[in-house]
N, C-alpha and C. Protein backbone atom coordinates (compact mmCIF):
# COMPACT_ATOMS: atom_id res chain seq x y z
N UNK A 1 0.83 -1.20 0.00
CA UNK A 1 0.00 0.00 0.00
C UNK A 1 0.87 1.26 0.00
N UNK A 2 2.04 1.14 0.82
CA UNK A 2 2.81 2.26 1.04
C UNK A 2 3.49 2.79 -0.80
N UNK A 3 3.59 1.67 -1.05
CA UNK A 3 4.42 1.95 -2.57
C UNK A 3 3.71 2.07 -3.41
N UNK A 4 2.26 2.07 -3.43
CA UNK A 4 1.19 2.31 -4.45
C UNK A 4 1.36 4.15 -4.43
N UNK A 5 1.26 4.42 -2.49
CA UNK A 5 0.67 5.47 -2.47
C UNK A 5 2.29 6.37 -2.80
N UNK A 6 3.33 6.23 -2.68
CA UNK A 6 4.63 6.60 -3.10
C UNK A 6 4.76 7.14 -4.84
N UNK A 7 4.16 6.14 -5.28
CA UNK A 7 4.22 6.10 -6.78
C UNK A 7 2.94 7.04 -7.18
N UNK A 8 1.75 6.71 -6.31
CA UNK A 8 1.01 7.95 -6.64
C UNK A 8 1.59 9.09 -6.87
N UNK A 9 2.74 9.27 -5.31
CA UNK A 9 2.58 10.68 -4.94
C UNK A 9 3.56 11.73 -6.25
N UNK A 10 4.32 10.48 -6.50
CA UNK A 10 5.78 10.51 -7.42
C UNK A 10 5.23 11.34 -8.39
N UNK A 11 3.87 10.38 -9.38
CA UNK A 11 3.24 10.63 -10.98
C UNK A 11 2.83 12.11 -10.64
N UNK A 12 2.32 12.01 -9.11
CA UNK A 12 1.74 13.74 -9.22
C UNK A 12 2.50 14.20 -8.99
N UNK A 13 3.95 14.80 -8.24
CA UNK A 13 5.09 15.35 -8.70
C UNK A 13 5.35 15.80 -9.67
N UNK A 14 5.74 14.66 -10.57
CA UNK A 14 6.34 15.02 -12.20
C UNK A 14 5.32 15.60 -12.70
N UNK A 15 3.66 15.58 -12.72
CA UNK A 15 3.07 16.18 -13.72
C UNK A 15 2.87 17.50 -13.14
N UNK A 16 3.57 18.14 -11.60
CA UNK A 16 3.65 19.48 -11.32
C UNK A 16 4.69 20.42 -11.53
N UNK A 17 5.95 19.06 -11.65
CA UNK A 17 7.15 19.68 -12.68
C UNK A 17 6.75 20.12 -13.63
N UNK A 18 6.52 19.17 -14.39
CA UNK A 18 6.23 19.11 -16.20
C UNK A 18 5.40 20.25 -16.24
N UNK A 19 4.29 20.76 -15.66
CA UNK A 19 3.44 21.85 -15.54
C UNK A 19 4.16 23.03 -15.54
N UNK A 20 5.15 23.00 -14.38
CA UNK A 20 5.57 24.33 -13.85
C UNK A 20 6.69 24.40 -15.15
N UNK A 21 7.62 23.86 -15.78
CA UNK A 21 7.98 23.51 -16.67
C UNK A 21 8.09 23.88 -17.76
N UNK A 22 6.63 23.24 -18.59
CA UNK A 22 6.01 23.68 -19.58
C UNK A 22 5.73 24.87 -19.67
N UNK A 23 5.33 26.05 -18.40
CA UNK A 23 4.75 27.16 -18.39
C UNK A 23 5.78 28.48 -18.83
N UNK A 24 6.72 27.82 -18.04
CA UNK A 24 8.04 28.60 -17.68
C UNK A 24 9.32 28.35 -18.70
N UNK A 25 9.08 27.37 -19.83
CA UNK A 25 9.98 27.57 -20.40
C UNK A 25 10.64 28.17 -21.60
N UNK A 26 9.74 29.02 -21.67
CA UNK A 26 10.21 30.02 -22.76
C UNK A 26 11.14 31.25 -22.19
N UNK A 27 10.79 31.29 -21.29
CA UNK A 27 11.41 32.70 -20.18
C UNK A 27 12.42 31.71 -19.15
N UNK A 28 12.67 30.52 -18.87
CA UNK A 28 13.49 29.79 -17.97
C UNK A 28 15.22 29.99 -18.37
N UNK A 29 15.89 30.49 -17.82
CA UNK A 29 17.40 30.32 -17.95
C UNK A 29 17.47 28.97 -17.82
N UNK A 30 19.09 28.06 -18.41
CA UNK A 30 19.20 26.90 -17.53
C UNK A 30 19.69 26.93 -16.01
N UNK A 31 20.37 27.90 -15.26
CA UNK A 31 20.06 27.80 -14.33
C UNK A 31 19.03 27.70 -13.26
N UNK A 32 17.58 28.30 -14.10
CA UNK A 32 16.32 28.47 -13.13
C UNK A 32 15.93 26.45 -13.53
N UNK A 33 16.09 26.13 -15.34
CA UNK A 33 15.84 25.02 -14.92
C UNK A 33 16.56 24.16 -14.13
N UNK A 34 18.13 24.18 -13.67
CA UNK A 34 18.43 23.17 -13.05
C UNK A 34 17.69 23.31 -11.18
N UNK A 35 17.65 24.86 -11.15
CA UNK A 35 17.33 24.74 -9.71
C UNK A 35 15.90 24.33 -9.73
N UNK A 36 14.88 24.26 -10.41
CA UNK A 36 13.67 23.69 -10.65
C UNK A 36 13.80 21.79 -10.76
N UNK A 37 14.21 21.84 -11.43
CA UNK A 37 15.46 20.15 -11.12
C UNK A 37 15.63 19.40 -9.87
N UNK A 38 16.36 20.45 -9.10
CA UNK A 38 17.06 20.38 -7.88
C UNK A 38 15.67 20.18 -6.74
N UNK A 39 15.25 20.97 -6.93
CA UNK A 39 13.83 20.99 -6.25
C UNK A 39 13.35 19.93 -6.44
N UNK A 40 12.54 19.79 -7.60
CA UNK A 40 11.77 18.44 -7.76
C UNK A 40 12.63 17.28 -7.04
N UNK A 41 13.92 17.05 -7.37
CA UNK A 41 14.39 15.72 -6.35
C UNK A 41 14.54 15.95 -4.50
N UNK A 42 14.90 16.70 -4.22
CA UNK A 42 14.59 17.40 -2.61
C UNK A 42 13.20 17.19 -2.65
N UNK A 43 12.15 17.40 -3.11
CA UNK A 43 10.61 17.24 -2.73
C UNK A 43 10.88 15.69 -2.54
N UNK A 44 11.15 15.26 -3.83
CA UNK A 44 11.11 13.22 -4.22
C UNK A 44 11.68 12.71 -2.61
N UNK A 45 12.94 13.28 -2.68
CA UNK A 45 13.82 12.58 -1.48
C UNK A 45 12.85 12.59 0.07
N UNK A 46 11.89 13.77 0.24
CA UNK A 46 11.41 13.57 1.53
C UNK A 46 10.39 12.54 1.38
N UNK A 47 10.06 11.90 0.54
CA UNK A 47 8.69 11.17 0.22
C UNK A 47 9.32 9.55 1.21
N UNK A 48 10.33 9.45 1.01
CA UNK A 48 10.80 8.09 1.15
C UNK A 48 11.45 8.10 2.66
């Protein structure tokens, strides 16, 4: 159950990356994307 709800939480993650992402990347430096990057795995890492 724990790893169903993990993997839930994961898919909704990435599709709030991919969102924030998609929105932002016409105007994104690569530094804003790597720290957007950086983030998304620091969020991932507290899940576990």
């Amino acid at each position: 159950m724990a790893c169903c709800r993990a993997r839930f939480l994961y898919l909704q993650l990435k599709e709030d990356l991919y969102s924030v992402l998609i929105v932002n990347k016409v105007n994104m430096s690569k530094n804003e994307w790597k720290g957007a990057a950086a983030l998304f795995f620091l969020r991932m890492n507290r899940l576990y």
